[in-house]
Protein backbone atom coordinates (compact mmCIF):
# COMPACT_ATOMS: atom_id res chain seq x y z
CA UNK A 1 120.04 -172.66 -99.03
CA UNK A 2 118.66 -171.57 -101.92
CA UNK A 3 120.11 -170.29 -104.93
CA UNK A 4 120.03 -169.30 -108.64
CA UNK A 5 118.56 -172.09 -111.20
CA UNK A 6 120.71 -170.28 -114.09
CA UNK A 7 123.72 -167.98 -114.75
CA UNK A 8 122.90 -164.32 -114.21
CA UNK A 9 125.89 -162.09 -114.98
CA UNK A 10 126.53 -158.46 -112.79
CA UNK A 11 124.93 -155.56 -113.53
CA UNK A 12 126.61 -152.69 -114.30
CA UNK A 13 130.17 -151.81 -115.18
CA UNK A 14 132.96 -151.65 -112.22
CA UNK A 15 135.08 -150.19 -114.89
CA UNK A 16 134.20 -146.66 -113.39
CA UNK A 17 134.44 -146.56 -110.02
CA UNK A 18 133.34 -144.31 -107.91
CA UNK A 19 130.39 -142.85 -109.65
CA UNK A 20 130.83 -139.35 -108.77
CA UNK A 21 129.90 -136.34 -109.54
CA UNK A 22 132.16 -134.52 -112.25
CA UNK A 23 133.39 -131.27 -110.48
CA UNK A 24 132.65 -128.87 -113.74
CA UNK A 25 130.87 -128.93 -116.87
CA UNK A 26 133.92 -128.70 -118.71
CA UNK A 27 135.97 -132.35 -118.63
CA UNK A 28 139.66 -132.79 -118.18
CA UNK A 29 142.34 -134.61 -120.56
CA UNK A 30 144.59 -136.87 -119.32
CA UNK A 31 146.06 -138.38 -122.24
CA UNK A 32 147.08 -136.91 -125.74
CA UNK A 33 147.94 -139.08 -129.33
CA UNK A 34 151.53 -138.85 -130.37
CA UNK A 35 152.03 -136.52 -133.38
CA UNK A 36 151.38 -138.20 -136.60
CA UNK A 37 154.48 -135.84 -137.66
CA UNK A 38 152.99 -133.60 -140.27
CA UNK A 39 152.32 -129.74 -139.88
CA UNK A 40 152.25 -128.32 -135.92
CA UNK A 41 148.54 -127.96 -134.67
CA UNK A 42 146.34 -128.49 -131.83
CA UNK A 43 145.34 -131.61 -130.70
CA UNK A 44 141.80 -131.04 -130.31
CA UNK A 45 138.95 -128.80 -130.47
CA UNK A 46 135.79 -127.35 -127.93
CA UNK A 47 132.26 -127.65 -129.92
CA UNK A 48 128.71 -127.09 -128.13
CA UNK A 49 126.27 -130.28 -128.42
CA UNK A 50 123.31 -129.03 -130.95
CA UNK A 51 121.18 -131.86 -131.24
CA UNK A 52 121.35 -135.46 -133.49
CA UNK A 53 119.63 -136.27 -136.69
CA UNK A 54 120.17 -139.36 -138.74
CA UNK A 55 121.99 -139.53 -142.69
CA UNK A 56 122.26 -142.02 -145.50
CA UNK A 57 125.63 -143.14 -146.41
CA UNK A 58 127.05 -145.75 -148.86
CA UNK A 59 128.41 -148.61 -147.29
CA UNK A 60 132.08 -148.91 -149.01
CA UNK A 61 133.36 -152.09 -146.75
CA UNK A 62 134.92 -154.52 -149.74
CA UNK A 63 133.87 -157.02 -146.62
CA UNK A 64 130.64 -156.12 -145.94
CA UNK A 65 127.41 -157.86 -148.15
CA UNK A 66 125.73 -154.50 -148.28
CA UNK A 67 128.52 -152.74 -150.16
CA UNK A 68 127.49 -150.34 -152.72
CA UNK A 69 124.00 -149.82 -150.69
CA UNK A 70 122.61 -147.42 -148.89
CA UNK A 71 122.35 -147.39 -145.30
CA UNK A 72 121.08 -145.51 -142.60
CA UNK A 73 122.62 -143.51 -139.83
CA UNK A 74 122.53 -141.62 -136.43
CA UNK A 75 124.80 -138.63 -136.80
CA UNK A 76 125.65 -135.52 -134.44
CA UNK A 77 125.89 -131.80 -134.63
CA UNK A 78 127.91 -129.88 -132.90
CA UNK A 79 128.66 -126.33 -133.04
CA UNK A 80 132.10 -125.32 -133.10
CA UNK A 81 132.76 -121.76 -133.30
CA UNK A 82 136.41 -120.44 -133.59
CA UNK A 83 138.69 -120.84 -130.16
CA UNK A 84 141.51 -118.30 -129.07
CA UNK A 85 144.83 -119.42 -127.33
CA UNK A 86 145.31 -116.45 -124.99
CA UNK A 87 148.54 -118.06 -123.17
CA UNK A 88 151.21 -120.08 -123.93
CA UNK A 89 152.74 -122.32 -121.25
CA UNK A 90 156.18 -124.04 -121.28
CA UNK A 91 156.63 -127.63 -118.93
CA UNK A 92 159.38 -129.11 -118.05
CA UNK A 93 158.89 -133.21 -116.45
CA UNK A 94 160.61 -133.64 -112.89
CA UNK A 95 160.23 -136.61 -110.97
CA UNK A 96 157.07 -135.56 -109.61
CA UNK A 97 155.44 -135.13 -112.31
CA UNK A 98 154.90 -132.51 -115.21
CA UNK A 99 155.58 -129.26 -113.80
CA UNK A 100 154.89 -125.43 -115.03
CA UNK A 101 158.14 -123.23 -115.85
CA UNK A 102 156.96 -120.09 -117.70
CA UNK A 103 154.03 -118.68 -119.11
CA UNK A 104 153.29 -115.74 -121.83
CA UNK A 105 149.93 -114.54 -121.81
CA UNK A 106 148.68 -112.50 -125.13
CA UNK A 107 148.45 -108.55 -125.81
CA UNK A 108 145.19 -108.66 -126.98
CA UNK A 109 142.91 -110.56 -124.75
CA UNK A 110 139.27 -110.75 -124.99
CA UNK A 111 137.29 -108.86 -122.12
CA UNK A 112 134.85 -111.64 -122.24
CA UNK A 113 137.58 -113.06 -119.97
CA UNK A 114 137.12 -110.98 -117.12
CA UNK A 115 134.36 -113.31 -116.80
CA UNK A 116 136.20 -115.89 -115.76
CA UNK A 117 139.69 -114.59 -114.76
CA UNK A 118 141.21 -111.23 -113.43
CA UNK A 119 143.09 -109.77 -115.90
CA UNK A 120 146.05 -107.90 -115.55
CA UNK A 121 146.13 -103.79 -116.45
CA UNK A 122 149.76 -103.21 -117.53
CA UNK A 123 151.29 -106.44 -118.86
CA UNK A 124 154.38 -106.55 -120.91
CA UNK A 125 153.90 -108.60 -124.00
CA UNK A 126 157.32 -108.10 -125.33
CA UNK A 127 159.39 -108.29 -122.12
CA UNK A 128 157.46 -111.98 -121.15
CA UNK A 129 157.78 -112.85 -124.52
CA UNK A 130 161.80 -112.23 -124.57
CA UNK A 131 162.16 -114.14 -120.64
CA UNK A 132 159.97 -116.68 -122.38
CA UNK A 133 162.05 -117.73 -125.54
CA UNK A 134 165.22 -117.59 -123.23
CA UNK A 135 164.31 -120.47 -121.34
CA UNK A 136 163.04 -122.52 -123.97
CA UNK A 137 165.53 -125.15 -123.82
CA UNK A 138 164.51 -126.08 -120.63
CA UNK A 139 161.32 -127.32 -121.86
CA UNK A 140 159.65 -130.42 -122.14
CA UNK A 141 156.32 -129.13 -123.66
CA UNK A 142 154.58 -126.78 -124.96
CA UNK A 143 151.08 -126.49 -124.03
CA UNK A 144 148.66 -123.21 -125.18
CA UNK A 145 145.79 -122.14 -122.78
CA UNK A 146 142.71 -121.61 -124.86
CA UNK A 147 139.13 -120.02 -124.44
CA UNK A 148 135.68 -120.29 -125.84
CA UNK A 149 133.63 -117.89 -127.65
CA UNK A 150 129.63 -118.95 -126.39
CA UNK A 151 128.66 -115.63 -128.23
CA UNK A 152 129.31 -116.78 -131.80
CA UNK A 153 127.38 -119.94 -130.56
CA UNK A 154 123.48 -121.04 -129.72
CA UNK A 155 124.22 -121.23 -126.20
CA UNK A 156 122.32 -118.42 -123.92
CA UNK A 157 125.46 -117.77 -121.79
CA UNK A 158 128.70 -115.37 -122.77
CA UNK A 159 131.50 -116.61 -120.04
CA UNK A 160 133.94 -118.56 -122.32
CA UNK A 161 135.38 -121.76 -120.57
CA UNK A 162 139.14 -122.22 -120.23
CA UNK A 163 141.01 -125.37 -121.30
CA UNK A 164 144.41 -126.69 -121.99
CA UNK A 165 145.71 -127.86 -125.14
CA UNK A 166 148.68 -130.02 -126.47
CA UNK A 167 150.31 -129.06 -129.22
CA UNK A 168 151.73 -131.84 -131.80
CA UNK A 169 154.61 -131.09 -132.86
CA UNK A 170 158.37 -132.89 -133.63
CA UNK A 171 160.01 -130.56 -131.35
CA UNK A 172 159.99 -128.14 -128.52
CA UNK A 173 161.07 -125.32 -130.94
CA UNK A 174 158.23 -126.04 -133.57
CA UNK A 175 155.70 -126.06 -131.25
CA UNK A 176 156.57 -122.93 -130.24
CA UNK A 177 156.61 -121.21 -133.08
CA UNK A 178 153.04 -122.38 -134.03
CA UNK A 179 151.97 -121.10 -130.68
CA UNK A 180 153.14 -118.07 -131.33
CA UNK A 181 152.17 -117.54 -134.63
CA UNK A 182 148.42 -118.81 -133.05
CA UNK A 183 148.43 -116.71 -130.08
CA UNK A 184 145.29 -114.18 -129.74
CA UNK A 185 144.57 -115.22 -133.17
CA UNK A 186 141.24 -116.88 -133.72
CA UNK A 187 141.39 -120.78 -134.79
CA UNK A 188 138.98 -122.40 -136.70
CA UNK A 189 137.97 -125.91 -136.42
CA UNK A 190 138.85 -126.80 -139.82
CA UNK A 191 142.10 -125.69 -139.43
CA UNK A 192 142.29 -128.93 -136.73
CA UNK A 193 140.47 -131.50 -138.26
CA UNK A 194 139.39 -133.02 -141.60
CA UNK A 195 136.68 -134.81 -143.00
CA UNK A 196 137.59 -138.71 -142.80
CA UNK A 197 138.99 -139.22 -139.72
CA UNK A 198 138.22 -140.14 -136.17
CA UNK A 199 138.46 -138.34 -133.07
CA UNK A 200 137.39 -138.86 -129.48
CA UNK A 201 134.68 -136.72 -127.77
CA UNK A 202 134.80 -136.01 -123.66
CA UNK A 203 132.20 -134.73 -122.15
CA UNK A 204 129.93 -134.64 -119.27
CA UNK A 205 127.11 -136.70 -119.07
CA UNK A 206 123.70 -135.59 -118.27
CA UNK A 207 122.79 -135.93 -114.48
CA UNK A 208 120.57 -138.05 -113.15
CA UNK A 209 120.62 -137.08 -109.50
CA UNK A 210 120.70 -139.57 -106.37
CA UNK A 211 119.29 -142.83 -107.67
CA UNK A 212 119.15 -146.38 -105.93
CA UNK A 213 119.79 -149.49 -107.16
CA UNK A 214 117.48 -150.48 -109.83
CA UNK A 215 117.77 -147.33 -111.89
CA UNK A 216 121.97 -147.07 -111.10
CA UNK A 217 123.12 -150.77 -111.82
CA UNK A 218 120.17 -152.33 -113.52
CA UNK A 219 119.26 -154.87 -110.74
CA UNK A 220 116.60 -157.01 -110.30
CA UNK A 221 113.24 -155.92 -108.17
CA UNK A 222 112.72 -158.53 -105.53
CA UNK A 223 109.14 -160.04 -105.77
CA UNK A 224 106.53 -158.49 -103.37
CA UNK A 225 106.82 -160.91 -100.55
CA UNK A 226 110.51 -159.75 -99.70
CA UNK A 227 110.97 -158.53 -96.37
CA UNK A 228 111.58 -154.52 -96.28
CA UNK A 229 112.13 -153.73 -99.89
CA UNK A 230 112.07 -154.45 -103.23
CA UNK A 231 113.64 -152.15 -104.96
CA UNK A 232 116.99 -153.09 -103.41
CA UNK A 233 119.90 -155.41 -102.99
CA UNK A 234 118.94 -159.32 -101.55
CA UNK A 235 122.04 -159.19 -99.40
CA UNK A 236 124.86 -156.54 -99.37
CA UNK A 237 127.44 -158.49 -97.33
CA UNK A 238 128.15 -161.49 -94.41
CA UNK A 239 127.78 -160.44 -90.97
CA UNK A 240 131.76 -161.33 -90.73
CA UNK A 241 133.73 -159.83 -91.89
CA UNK A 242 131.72 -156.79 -91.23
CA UNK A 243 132.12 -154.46 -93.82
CA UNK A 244 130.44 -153.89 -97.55
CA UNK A 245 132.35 -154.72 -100.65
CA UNK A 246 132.62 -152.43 -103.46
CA UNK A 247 131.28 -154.38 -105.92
CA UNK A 248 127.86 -154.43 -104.53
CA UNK A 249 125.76 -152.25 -105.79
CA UNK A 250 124.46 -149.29 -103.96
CA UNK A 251 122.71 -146.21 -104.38
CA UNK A 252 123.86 -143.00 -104.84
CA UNK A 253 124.67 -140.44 -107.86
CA UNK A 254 123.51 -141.42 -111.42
CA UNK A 255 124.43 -139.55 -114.55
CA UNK A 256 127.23 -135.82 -114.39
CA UNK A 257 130.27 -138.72 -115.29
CA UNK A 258 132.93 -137.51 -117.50
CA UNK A 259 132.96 -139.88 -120.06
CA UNK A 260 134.87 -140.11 -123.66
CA UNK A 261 133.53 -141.25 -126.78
CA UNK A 262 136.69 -143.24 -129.00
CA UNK A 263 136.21 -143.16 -132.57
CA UNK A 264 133.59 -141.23 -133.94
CA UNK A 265 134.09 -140.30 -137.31
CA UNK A 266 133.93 -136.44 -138.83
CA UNK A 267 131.46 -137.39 -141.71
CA UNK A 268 130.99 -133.48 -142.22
CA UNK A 269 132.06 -130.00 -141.98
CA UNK A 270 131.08 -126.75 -142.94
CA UNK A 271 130.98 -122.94 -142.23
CA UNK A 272 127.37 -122.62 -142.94
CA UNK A 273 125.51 -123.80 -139.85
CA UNK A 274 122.07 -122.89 -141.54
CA UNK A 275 122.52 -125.49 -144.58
CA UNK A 276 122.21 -128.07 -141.47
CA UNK A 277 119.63 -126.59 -138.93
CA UNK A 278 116.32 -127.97 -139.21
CA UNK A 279 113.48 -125.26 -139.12
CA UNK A 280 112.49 -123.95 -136.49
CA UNK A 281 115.79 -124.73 -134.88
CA UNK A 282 117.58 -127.84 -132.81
CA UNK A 283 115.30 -128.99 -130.08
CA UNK A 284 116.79 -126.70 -126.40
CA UNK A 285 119.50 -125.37 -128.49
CA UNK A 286 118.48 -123.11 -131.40
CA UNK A 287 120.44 -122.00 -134.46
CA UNK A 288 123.70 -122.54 -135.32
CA UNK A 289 125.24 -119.43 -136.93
CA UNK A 290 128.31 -120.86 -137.85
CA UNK A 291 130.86 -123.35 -138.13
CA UNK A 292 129.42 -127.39 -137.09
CA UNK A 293 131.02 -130.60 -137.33
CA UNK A 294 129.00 -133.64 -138.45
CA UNK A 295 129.73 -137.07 -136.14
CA UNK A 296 128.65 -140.51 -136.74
CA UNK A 297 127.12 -141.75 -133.75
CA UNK A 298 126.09 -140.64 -130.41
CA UNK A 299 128.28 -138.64 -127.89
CA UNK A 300 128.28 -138.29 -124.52
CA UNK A 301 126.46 -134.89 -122.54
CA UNK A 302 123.81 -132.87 -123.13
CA UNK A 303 122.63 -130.05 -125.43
CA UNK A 304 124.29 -126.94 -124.82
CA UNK A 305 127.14 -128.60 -122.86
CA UNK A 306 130.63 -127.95 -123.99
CA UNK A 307 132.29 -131.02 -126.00
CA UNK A 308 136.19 -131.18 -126.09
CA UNK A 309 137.06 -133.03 -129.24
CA UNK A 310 140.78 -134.39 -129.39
CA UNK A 311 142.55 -136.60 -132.04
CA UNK A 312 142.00 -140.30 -132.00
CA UNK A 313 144.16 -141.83 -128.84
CA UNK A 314 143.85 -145.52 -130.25
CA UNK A 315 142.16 -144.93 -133.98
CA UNK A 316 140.88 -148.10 -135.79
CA UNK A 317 143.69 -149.32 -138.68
CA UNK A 318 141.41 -150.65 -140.96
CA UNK A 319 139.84 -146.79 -141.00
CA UNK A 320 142.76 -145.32 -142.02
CA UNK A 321 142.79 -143.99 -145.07
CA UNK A 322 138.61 -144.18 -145.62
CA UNK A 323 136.24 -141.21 -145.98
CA UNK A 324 132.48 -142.10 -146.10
CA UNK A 325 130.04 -141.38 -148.48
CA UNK A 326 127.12 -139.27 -147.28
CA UNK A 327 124.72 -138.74 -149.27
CA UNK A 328 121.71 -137.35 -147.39
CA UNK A 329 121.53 -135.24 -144.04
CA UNK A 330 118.22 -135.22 -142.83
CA UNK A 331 117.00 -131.43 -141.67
CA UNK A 332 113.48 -132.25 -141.01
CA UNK A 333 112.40 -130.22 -137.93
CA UNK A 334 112.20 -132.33 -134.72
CA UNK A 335 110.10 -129.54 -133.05
């Protein structure tokens, strides 16, 4: 029987299993960092994808042979115009699970969200408010519902997309009280983060559509005497037991994964988005009119698609502490 003359590892990752489809544009956190017990905030951000260009920074590593040069980087822009918590939600954890109690929606919501939601005609802000505060010792969590504002941004579409946000915070009571203060209010992004440190970036990746093997796993195409194909699998299981394992690689949707970025680090942020746009604009994206976040690195999804940025889960400790010099953003037109 024949068989391999050297060691050929799998191709492909089994880590993310099944491959499906994401169901929305807009990806879904799981997990949230514990509160590094300063000031009450948000845990995260929404941005729009703009485009990537590249930067010089000095390397500052006392490790590193290159310190004190100059060295070359991708970076990426993203476009973060202000967010507005519209609801605040109280949760209280039962033995199934995290469960919704209460909720307090704002006075002053946005008609922009009759896009996406029905609103309601004759709500009473005060009244919900009161029931609201009454039960707050029941709580577990306080968690503010927050929406998007595409206008402000380069993105051709105005329904704002709806997320959920944790607050950090060292108790029930002063998380409240930041959502409160925060509610129908717009928030800025550098009112969440900070140049220095690292956060994680989720997003949806861009689709590929149904692919087979070769292009999905990265196998190997058979030679051109193999019997029926070649652009598939030698043998996808025994005859007994007869069923497919799976770990064998098969075709079938490629690309539209939510995936999350750890550790990319906010080199730069401003409020002038036209000090960073290249002329002519970003390449499928535009202008941005506004306020941006600089990232070292790549992140996952495509231009125009919404980014939720959230606070390093698992940040690196010899980072801590370290903000890199950058001393050149390139704004050469990519057009």
């Amino acid at each position: 029987m024949a068989h391999r003359k050297k060691h050929a590892p799998r191709r492909g990752s089994l880590a993310y299993l099944p491959r499906g489809r994401a169901s929305k544009f807009l990806p879904r956190i799981k997990n949230w960092p514990e509160h590094d017990g300063s000031d009450a905030k948000l845990l995260g951000f929404v941005g729009f994808k703009a485009g990537m260009s590249h930067a010089v920074m000095t390397v500052q590593n006392q490790e590193s042979p290159f310190k004190g040069q100059e060295r070359v980087i991708p970076v990426t822009i993203v476009d973060t115009p202000p967010i507005r918590p519209f609801s605040i939600r109280g949760y209280k954890t039962t033995v199934y699970g995290r469960k919704l109690v209460a909720e307090v929606l704002a006075d002053n919501l946005s008609e922009d969200l009759r896009k996406t939601m029905p609103l309601p005609k004759k709500y009473k802000h005060k009244a919900k408010m009161k029931e609201f505060e009454a039960q707050l010792d029941t709580f577990d969590e306080i968690r503010v519902l927050i929406h998007t504002q595409p206008r402000l941004a380069g993105v051709p579409k105005k329904k704002p997309d709806i997320t959920e946000y944790k607050i950090g915070a060292s108790n029930v009571q002063e998380a409240f009280e930041y959502a409160k203060s925060v509610l129908g209010n717009d928030i800025r992004v550098a009112d969440i983060l900070r140049e220095g440190i690292l956060i994680d970036t989720i997003a949806v990746t861009k689709g590929h559509g149904f692919q087979g093997p070769v292009r999905r796993w990265g196998v190997r195409i058979l030679q051109h005497k193999s019997r029926k194909t070649k652009r598939g699998v030698g043998c996808i299981g025994p005859w007994s037991p007869s069923n497919i394992r799976y770990s064998v690689p098969r075709p079938g949707q490629t690309g539209f994964h939510t995936r999350t970025s750890f550790n990319n680090e906010v080199l730069k942020m401003g409020e002038r988005g036209e000090e960073i746009t290249p002329s002519g604009g970003f390449v499928n994206y535009g202008v941005i009119r506004g306020d941006y976040v600089i990232l070292w690195g790549s992140i996952p999804g495509a231009v125009k698609r919404p980014v939720r940025l959230r606070l390093a889960i698992r940040p690196k400790r010899a980072h801590l502490g370290q903000v890199t010099q950058v001393n050149y953003i390139s704004t050469t037109s990519k057009q």
